[in-house]
Structures are given as structure tokens and as C-alpha cells.
Protein backbone atom coordinates (compact mmCIF):
# COMPACT_ATOMS: atom_id res chain seq x y z
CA UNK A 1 -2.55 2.17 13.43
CA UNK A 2 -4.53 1.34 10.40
CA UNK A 3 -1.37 0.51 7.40
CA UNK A 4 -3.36 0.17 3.98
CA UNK A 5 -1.10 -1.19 1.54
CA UNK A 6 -1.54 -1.14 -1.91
CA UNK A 7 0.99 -3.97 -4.03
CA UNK A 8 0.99 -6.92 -6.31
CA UNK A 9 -0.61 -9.97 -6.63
CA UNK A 10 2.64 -11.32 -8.64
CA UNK A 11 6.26 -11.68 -6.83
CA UNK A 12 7.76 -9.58 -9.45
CA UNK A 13 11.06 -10.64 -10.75
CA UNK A 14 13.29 -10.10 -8.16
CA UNK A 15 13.90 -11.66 -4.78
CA UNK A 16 14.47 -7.60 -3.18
CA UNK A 17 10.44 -7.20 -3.41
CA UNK A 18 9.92 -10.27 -1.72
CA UNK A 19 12.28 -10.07 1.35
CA UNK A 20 11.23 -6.28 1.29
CA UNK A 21 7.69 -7.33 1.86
CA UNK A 22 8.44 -9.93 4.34
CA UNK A 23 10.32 -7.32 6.11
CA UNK A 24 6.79 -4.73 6.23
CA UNK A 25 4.52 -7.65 7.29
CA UNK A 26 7.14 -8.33 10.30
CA UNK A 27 6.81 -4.75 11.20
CA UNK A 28 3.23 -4.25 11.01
CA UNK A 29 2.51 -7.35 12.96
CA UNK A 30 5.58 -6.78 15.69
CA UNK A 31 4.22 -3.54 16.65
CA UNK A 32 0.71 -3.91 16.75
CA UNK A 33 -0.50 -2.10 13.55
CA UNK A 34 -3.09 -3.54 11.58
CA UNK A 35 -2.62 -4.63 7.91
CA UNK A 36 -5.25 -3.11 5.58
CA UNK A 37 -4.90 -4.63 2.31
CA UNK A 38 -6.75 -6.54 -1.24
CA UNK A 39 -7.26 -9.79 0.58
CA UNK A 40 -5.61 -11.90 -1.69
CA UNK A 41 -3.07 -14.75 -0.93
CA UNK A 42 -0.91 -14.76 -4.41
CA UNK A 43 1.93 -12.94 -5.02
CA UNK A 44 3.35 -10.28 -2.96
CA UNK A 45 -0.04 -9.90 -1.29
CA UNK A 46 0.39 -13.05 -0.18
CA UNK A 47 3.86 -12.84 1.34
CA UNK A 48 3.11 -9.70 3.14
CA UNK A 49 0.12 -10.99 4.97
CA UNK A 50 1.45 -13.77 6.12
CA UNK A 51 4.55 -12.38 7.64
CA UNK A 52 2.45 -9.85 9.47
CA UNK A 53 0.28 -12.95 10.73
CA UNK A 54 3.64 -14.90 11.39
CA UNK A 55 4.34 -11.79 13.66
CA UNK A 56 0.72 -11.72 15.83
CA UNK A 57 -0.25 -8.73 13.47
CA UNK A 58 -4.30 -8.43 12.46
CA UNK A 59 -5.02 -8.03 8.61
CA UNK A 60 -7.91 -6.96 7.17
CA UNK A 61 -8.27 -8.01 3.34
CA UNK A 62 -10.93 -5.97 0.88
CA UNK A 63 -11.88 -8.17 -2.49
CA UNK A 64 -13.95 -7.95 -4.56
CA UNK A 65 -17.00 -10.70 -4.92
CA UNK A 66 -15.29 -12.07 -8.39
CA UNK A 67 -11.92 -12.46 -6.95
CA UNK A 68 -13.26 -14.59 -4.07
CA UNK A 69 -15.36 -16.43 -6.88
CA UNK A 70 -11.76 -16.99 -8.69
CA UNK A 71 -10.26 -18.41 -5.31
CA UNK A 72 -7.68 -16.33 -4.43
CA UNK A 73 -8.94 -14.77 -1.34
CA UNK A 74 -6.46 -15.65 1.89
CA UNK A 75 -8.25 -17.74 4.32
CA UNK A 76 -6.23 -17.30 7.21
CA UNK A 77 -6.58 -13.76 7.29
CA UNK A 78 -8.44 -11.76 10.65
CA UNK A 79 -11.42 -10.30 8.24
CA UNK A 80 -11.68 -10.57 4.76
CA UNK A 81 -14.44 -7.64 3.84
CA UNK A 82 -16.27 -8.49 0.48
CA UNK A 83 -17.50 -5.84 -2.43
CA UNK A 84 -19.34 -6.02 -4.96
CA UNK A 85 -16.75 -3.48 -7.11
CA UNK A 86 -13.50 -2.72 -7.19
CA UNK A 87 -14.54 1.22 -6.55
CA UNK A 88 -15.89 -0.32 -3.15
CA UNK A 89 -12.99 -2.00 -2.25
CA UNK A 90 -11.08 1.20 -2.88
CA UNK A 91 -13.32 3.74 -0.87
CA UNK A 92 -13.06 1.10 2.09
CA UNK A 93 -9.04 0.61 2.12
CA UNK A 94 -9.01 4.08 2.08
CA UNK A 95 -11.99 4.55 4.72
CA UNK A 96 -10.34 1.96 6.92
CA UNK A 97 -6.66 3.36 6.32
CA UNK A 98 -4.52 6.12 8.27
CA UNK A 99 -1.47 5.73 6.54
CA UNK A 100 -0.74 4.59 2.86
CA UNK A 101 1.92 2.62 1.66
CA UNK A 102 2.65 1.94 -2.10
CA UNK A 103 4.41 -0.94 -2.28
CA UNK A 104 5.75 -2.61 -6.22
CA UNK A 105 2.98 -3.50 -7.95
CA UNK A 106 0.99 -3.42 -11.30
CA UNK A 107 -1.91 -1.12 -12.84
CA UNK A 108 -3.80 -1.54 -9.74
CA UNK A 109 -1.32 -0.66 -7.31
CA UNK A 110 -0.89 2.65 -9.02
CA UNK A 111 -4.95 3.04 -9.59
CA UNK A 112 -4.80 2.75 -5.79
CA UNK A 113 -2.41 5.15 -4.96
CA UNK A 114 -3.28 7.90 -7.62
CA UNK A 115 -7.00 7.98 -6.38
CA UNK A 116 -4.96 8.65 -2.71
CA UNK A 117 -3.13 11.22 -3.64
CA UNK A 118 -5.83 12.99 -5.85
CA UNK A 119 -8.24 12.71 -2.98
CA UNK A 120 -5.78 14.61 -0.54
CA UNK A 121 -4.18 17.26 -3.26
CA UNK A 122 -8.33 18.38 -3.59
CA UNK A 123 -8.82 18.25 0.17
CA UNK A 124 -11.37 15.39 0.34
CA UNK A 125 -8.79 13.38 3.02
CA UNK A 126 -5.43 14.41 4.77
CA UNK A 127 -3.86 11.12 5.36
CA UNK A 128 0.01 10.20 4.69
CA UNK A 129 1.32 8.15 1.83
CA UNK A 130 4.36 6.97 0.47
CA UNK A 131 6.26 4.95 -2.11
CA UNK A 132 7.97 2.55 -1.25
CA UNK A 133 10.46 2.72 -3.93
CA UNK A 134 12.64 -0.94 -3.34
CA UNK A 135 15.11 -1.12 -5.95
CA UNK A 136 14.14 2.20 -7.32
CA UNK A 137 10.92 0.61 -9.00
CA UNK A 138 9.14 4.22 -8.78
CA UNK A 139 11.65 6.12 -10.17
CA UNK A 140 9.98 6.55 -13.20
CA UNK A 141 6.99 7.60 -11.77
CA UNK A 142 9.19 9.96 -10.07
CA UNK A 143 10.53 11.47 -12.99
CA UNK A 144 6.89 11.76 -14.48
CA UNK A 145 5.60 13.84 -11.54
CA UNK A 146 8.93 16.36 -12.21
CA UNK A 147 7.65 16.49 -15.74
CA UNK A 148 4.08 17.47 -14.19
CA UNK A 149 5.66 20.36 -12.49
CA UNK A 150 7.99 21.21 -15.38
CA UNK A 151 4.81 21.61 -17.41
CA UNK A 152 2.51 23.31 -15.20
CA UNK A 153 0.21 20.25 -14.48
CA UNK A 154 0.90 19.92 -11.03
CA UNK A 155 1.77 21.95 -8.29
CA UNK A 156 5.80 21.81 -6.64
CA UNK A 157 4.68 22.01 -3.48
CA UNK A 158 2.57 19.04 -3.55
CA UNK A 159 5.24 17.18 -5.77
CA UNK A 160 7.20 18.16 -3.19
CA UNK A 161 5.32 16.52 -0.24
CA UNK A 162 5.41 13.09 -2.08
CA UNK A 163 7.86 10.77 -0.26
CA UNK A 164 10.04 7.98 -2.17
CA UNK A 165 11.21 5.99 0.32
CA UNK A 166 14.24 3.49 -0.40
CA UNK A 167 13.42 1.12 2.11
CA UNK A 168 10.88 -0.56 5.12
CA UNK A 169 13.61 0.80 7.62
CA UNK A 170 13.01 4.47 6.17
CA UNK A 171 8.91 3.74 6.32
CA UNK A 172 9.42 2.70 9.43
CA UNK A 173 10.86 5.57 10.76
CA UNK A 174 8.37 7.66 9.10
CA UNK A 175 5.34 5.19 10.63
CA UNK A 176 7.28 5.91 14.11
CA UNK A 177 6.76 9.51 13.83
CA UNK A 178 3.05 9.65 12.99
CA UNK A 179 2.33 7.07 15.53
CA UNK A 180 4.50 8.48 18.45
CA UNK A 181 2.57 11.69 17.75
């Protein structure tokens, strides 16, 4: 299985995101999934493909041309897959992906995402995709998409298809499921 995840190129501030990371690239590597992911080798990005190398797991990264220009593309990944724009990268991770994993991240992590979840609430894709919500990071966001409903800008039964999950052991399980299907 394809695992695009979306996530930071910084560590964030707490060791939780780290070891939380480490703990996804084991998984995707120990069982054979691919990694799908921005290619980089800083931050988060960084940690979580290794670990899924560390583990015999293949990684695909997607950069764009200026980030490889800037040096931060990881060299030791399987396939690193160059754009020209970020919109390219995007409409390959999520070409290339079957399930969608929003790790901690910044603007772009949520850009990411967002452009997911709009693209399957209009019908163009029906892929999963969840939040990984480690130290209840996306609990704001949570809260946000509540207000959505609340204010008749978005629909409660696709809020309610949107899965938090607390932790890689709940992703896991939910991987398990698709994959066993």
C-alpha cells in the first residue's frame, strides 16, 4: 500500500512528534507499505523516512525543482520524483497515494490535506485520510470543522467521516483494515 504522508520539515517543539514519527516510518517499512512523501531530509520529514528505510521500507519523495536547488532533498531515498511546482508535487502524492496521513506540520501540511479532503467531499477521488492528532496538535482544527457545521458551511456527515486519530497504534489499526480488505 501506497501511505502519502503529508508533515513538517521542522521537528516541532516536542520530542512526542519525533518518536511518533519514528514510530510510522517503522511501520510503513516493517510491513511492506511504501512511503509517499515531500522528499526532503530536514525535520520530521527527515526522521520519518529514515526510520521507514531503517525498517527495509521503499519511499518515494516528490520536491519541487527549487527545493532540490536549496539542498534539502534526501539522498538515500528509493525515488525522489522532481516538479517543476508545488501544484505538481501535490497532484502526484495524491496520484501515487491510497491512503492519507496528516501528520504535525506547518501551512503546507494543512494545504496538503485540505486539497485531499476537498477533492473527495466533491467526488473527484475516494481515498482515506486521517489526522494524526499526537498530542492533540489538530484539535483546533477540530473545533474549526464543528464551527463549519454549526454554521452551515459544511456538511455533518462529512465532518463526521473525518478521523482524529490519537496515535500510530490507532492508524495502524485503521491501515490494517483497509489493507486486509
Amino acid at each position: 500500500m501506497n501511505i502519502t504522508v503529508y508533515l513538517g520539515s521542522f521537528n516541532g517543539k516536542f520530542k512526542v512528534y519525533k518518536d511518533a514519527v519514528r514510530k510510522l516510518g517503522y511501520f510503513i517499512g516493517e510491513n511492506n507499505h511504501t512511503l509517499i512523501y515531500g522528499g526532503s531530509t530536514v525535520g520530521l520529514m527527515g526522521t520519518l523516512a529514515d526510520s521507514a528505510l531503517e525498517k527495509g521500507g521503499k519511499v518515494i519523495g516528490v520536491e519541487p525543482r527549487f527545493f532540490v536547488e536549496a539542498e534539502v532533498q534526501h539522498e538515500g531515498i528509493t525515488e525522489l520524483i522532481v516538479t517543476e511546482t508545488m501544484a505538481e508535487r501535490k497532484g502526484i502524492l495524491i496520484e501515487m497515494g491510497d491512503v492519507f496521513v496528516a501528520f504535525p506540520g506547518g501551512l503546507g501540511t494543512l494545504e496538503e490535506i485540505t486539497e485531499l479532503m476537498t477533492l473527495n467531499k466533491v467526488g473527484v477521488i475516494k481515498k482515506p485520510f486521517y489526522f494524526l492528532n499526537i498530542n492533540d496538535y489538530y484539535e483546533p482544527l477540530k473545533k474549526f470543522f464543528k464551527q463549519m457545521v454549526d454554521e452551515g458551511f459544511l456538511e455533518r456527515e462529512f465532518y463526521d467521516s473525518i478521523k482524529f486519530l490519537p496515535s500510530v497504534e490507532e492508524l495502524e489499526k485503521q491501515i490494517r483494515k483497509i489493507h486486509n480488505k
